[in-house]
C-alpha atoms as a PDB file:
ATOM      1  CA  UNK A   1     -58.151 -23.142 -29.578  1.00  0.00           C
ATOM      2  CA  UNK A   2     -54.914 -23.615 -31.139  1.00  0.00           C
ATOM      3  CA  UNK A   3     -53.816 -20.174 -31.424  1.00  0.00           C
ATOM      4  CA  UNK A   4     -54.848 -19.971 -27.713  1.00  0.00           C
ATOM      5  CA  UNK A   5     -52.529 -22.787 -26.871  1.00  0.00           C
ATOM      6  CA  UNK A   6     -49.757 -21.222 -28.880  1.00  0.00           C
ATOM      7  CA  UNK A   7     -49.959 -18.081 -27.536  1.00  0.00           C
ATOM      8  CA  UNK A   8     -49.674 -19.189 -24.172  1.00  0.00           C
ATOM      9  CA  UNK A   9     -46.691 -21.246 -24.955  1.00  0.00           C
ATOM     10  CA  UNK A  10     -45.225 -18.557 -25.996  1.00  0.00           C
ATOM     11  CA  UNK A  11     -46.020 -16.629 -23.196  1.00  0.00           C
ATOM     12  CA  UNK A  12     -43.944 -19.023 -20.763  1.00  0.00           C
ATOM     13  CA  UNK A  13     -41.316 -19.182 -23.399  1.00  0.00           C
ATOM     14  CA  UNK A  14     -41.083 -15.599 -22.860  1.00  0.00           C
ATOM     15  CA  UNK A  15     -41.173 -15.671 -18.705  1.00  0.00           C
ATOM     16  CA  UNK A  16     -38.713 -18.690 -18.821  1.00  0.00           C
ATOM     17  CA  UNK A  17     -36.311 -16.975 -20.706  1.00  0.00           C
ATOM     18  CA  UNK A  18     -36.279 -13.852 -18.739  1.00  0.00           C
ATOM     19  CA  UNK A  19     -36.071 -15.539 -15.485  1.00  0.00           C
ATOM     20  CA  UNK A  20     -32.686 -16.818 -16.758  1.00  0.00           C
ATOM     21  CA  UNK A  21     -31.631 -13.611 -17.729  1.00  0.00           C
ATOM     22  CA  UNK A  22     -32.220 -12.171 -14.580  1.00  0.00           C
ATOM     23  CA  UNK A  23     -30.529 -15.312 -12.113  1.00  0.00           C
ATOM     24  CA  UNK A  24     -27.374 -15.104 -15.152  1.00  0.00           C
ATOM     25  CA  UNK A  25     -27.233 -10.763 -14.229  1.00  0.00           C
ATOM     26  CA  UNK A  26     -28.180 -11.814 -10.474  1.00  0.00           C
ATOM     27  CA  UNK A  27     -24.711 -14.084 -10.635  1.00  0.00           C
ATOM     28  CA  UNK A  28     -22.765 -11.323 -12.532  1.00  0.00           C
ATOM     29  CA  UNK A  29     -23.890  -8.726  -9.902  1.00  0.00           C
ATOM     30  CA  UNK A  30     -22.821 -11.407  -7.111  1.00  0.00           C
ATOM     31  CA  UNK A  31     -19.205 -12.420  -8.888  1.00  0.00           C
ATOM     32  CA  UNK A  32     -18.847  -8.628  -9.142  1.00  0.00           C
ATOM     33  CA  UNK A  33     -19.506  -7.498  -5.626  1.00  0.00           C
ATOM     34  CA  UNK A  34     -17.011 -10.703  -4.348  1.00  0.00           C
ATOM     35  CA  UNK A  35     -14.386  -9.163  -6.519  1.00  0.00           C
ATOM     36  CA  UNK A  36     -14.884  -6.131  -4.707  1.00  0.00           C
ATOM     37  CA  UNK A  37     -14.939  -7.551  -1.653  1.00  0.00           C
ATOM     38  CA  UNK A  38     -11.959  -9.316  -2.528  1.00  0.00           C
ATOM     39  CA  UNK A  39      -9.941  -6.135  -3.608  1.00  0.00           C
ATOM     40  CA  UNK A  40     -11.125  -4.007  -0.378  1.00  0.00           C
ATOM     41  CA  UNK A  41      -9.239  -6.374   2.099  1.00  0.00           C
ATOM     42  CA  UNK A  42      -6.399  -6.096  -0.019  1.00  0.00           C
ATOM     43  CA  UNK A  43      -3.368  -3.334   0.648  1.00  0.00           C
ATOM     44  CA  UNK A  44      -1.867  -2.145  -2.739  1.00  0.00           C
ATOM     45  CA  UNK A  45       1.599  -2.139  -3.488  1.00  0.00           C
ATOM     46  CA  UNK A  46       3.939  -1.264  -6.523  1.00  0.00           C
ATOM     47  CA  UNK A  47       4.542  -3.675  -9.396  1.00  0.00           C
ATOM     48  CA  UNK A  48       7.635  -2.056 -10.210  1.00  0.00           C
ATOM     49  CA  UNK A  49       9.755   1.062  -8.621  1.00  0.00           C
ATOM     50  CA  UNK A  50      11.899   3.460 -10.354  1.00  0.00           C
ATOM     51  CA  UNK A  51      14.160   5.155  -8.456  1.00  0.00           C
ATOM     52  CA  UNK A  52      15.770   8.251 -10.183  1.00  0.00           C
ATOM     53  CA  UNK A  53      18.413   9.961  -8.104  1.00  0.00           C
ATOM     54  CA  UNK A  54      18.548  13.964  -8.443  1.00  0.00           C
ATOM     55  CA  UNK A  55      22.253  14.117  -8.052  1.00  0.00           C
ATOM     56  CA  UNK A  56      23.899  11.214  -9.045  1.00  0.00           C
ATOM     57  CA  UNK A  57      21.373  11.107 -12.005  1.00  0.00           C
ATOM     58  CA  UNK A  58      21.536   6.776 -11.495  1.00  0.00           C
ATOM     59  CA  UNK A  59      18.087   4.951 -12.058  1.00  0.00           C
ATOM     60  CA  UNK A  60      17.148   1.954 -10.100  1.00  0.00           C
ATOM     61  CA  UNK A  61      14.831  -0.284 -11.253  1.00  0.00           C
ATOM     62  CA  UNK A  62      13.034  -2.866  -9.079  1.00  0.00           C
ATOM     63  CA  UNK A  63      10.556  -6.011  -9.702  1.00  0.00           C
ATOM     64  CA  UNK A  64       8.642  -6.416  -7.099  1.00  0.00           C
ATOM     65  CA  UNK A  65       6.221  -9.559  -5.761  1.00  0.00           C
ATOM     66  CA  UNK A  66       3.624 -10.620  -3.155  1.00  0.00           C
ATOM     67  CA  UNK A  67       3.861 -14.228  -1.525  1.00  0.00           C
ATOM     68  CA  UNK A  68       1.192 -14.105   0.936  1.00  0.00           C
ATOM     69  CA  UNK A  69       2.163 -11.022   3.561  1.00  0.00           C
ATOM     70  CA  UNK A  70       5.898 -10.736   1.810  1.00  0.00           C
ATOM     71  CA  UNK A  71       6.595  -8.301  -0.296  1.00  0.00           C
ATOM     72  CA  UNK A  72       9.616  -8.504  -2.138  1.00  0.00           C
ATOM     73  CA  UNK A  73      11.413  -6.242  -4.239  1.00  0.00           C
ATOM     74  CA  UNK A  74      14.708  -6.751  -6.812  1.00  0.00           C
ATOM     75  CA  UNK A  75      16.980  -4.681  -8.336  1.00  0.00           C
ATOM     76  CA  UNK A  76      16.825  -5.334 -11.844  1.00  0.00           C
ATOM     77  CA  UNK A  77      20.789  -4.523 -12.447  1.00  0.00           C
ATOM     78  CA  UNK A  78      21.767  -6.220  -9.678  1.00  0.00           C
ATOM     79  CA  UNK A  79      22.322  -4.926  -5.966  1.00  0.00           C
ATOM     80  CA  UNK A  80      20.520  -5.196  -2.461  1.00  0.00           C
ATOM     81  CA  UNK A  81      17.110  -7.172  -1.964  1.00  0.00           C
ATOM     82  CA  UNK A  82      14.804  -5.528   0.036  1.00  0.00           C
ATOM     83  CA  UNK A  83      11.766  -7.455   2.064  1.00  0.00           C
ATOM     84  CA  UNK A  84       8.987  -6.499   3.820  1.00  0.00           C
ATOM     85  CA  UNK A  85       6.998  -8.410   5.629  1.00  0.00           C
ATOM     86  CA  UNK A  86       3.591  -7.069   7.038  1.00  0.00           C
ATOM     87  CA  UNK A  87       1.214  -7.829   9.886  1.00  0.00           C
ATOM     88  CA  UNK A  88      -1.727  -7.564   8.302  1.00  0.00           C
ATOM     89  CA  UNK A  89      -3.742  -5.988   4.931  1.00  0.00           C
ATOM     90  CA  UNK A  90      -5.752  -4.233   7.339  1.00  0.00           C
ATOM     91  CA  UNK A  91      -2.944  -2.625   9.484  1.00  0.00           C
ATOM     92  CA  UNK A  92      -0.852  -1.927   6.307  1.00  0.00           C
ATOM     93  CA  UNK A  93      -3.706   0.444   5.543  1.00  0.00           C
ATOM     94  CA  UNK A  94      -2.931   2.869   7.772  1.00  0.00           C
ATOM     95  CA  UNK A  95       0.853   3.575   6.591  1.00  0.00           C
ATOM     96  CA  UNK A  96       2.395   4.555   3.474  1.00  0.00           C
ATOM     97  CA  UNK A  97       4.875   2.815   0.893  1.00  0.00           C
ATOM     98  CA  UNK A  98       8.263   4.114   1.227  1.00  0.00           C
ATOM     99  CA  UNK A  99      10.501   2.778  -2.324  1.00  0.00           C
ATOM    100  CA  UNK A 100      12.422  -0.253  -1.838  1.00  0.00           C
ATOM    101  CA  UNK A 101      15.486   1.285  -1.142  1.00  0.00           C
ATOM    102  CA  UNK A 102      14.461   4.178   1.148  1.00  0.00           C
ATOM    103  CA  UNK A 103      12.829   3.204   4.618  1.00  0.00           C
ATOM    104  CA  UNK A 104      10.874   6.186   6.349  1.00  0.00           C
ATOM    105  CA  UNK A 105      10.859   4.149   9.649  1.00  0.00           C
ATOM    106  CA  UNK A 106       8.820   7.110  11.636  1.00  0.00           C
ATOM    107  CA  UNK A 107       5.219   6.614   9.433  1.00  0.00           C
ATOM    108  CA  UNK A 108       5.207   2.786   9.808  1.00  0.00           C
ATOM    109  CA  UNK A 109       1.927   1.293  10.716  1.00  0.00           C
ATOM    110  CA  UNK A 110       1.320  -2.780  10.179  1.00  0.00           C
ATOM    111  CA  UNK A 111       5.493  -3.657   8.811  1.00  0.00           C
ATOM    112  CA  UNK A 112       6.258  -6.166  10.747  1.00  0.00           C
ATOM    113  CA  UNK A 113       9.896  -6.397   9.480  1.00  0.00           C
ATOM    114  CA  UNK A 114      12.083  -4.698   6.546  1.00  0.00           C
ATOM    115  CA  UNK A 115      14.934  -6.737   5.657  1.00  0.00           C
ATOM    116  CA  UNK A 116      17.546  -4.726   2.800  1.00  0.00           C
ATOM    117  CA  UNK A 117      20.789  -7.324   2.070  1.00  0.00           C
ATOM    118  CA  UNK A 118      22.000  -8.380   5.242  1.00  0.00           C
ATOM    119  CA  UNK A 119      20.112  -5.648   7.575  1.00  0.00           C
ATOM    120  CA  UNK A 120      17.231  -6.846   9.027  1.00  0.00           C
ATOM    121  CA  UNK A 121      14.736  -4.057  10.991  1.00  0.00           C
ATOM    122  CA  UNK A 122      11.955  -5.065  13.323  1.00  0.00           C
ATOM    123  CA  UNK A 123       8.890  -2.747  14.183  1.00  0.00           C
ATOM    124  CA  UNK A 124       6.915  -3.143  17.469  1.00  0.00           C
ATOM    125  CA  UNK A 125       3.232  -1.112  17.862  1.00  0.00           C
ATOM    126  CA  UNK A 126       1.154  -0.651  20.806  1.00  0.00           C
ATOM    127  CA  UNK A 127      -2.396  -1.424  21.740  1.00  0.00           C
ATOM    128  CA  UNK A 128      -3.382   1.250  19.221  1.00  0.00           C
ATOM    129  CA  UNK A 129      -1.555  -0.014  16.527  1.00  0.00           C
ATOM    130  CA  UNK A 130       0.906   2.968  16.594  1.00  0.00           C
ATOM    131  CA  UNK A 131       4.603   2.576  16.233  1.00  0.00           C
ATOM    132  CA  UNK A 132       6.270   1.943  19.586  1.00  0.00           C
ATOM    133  CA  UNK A 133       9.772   1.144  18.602  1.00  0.00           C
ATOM    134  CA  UNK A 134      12.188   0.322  15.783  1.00  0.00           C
ATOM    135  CA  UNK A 135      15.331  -1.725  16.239  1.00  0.00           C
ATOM    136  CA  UNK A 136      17.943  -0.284  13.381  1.00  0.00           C
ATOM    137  CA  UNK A 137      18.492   2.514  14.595  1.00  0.00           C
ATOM    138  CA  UNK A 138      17.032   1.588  17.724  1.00  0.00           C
ATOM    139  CA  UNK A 139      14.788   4.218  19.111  1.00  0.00           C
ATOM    140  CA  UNK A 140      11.448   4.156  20.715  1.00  0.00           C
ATOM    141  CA  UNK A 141       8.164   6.421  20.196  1.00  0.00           C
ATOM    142  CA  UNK A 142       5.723   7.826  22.477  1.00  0.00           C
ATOM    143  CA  UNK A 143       3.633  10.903  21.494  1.00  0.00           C
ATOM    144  CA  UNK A 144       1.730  10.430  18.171  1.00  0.00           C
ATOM    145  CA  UNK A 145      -0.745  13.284  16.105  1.00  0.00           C
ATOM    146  CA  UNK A 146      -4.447  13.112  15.506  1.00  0.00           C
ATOM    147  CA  UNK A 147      -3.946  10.448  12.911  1.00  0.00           C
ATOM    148  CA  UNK A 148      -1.654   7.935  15.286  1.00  0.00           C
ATOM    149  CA  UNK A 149       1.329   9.012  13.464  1.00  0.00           C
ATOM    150  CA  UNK A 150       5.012   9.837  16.063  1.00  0.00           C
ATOM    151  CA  UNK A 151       5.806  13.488  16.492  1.00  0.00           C
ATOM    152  CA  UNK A 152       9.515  12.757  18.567  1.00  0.00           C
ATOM    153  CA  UNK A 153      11.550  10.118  19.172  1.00  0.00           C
ATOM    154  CA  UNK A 154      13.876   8.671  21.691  1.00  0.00           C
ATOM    155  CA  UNK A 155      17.030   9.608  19.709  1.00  0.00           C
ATOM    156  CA  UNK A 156      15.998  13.462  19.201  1.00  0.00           C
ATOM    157  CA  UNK A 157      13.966  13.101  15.844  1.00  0.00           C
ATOM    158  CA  UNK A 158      11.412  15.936  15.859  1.00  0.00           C
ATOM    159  CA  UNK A 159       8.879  14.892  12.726  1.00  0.00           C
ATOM    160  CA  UNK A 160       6.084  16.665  11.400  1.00  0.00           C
ATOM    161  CA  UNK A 161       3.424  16.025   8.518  1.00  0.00           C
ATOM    162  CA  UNK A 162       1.535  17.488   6.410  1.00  0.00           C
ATOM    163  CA  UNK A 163      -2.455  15.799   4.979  1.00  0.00           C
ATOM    164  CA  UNK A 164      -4.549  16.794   2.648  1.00  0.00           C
ATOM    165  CA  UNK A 165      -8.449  17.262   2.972  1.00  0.00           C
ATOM    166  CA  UNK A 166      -9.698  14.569   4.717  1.00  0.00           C
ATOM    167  CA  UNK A 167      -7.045  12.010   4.550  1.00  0.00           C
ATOM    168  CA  UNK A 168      -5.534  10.234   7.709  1.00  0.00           C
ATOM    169  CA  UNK A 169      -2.152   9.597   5.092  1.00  0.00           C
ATOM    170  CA  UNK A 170       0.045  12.292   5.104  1.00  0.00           C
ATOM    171  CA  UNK A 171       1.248  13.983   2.230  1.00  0.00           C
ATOM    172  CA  UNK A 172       4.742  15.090   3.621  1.00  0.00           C
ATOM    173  CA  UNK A 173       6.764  13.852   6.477  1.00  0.00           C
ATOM    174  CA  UNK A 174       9.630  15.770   7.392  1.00  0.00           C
ATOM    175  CA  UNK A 175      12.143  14.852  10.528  1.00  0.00           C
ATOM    176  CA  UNK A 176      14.855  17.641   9.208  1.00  0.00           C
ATOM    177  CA  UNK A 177      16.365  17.344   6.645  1.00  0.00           C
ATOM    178  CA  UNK A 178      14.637  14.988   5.396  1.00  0.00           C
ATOM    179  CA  UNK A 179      11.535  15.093   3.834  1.00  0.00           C
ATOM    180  CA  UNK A 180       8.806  12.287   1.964  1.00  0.00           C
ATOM    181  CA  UNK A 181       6.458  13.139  -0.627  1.00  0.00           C
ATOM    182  CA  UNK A 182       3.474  10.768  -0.846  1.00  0.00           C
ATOM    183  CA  UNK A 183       0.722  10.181  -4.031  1.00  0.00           C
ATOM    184  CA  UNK A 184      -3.024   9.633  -3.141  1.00  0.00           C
ATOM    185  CA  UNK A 185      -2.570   5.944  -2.571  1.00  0.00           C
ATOM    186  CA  UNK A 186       0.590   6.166   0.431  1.00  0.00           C
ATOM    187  CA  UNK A 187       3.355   5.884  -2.132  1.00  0.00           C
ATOM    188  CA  UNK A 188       6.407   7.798  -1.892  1.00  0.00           C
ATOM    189  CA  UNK A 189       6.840   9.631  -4.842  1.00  0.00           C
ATOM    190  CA  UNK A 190      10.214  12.263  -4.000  1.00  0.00           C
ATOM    191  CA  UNK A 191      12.276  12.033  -0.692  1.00  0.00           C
ATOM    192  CA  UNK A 192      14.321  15.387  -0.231  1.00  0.00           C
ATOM    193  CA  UNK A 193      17.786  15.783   1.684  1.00  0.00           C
ATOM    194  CA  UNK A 194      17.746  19.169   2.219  1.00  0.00           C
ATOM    195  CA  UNK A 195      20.838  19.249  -0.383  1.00  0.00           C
ATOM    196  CA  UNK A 196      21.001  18.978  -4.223  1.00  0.00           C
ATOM    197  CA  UNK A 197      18.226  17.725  -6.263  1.00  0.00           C
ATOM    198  CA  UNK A 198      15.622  15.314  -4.630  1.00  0.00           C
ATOM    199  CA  UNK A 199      15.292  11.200  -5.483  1.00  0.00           C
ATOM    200  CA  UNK A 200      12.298  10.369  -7.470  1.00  0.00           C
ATOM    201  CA  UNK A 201      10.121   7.574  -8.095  1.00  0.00           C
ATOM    202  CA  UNK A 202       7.592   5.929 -10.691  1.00  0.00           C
ATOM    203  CA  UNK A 203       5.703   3.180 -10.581  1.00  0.00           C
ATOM    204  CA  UNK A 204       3.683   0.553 -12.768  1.00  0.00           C
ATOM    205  CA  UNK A 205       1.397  -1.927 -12.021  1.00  0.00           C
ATOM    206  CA  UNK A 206       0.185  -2.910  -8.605  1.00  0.00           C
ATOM    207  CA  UNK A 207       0.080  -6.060  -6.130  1.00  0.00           C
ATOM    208  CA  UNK A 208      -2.410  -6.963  -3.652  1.00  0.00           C
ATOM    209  CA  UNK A 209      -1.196  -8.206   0.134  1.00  0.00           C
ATOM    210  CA  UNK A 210      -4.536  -9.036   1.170  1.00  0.00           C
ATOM    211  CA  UNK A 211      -5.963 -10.656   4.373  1.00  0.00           C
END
């Protein structure tokens, strides 16, 4: 009778200690999928920029932080302050990252406002989130590609892109002479001048603006 007893004490040992096992993995697989939650309404943006130029051969470095839908970027040897101040996480989504010193005004989708040193730019959109106007230089939008993104402009800027497989980001944006380079995640990597050797950029690190 004792070993009876015994065993079945054991048993429920046994049962107990699994049931906490599986409520402790239950929380991890909870804390997990909040994180992830977390993270996906949450628009990336670079720790830190540096900006090599191809003819000059100068590097800029900037620090960059996130105070709620401000993202803020300094030059680490001094120099211009740029700002940007965004919308939303979920309208940010559907632009790119231009570095802090370079502002590809045309592929704008969710800045609300770009402020470099003393010049301040505002960005208007439509019903359909697409970029109706800019304010420095002024000039207004009205004809957009598959993806939402302006093909002309009101002060003669014909601008056409380039997207890989499946991606409503574009990979190049050109309006002339001009031309951006994005990575994967919407960050401007090299902007050519149709001149000379082409501005590069690397980054480290990444911030969240998130809703």
């Amino acid at each position: 009778m004792k070993t009876v007893k015994f065993t079945i004490y054991l048993m429920l040992v046994t049962l107990s200690f699994q049931n906490c096992n599986s409520e402790e993995k239950n929380d991890q697989t909870l804390l997990a999928g909040l994180v992830l939650a977390s993270l996906s309404n949450c628009f990336s943006v670079p720790e830190q920029a540096v900006v090599k130029d191809g003819n000059s051969a100068t590097t800029t470095t900037y620090n960059c932080s996130v105070s709620g839908k401000v993202y803020t970027c300094v030059p680490k040897d001094g120099g211009n302050t740029v700002t940007r101040t965004y919308l939303s996480a979920e309208l940010a989504k559907l632009s790119v990252v231009d570095p802090p010193s370079f502002s590809n005004q045309h592929v704008q989708r969710g800045l609300q406002k770009r402020v470099e040193g003393t010049t301040e730019t505002n960005f208007v959109y439509n019903a359909s989130n697409q970029l109706q106007s800019v304010s420095s230089p002024a000039a207004t939008y009205s004809n957009y590609d598959a993806n939402g993104f302006p093909k002309s402009n009101s002060i003669g800027n014909t601008i056409t892109y380039t997207y890989e497989s499946g991606r409503t980001i574009p990979k190049t944006v050109a309006d002339g002479a001009n031309t951006y380079t994005y990575d994967n995640r919407g960050w401007a990597t090299q902007v050519s001048f149709g001149f000379g050797n082409p501005t590069t950029i690397e980054y480290s690190g990444s911030l969240g603006i998130c809703q």
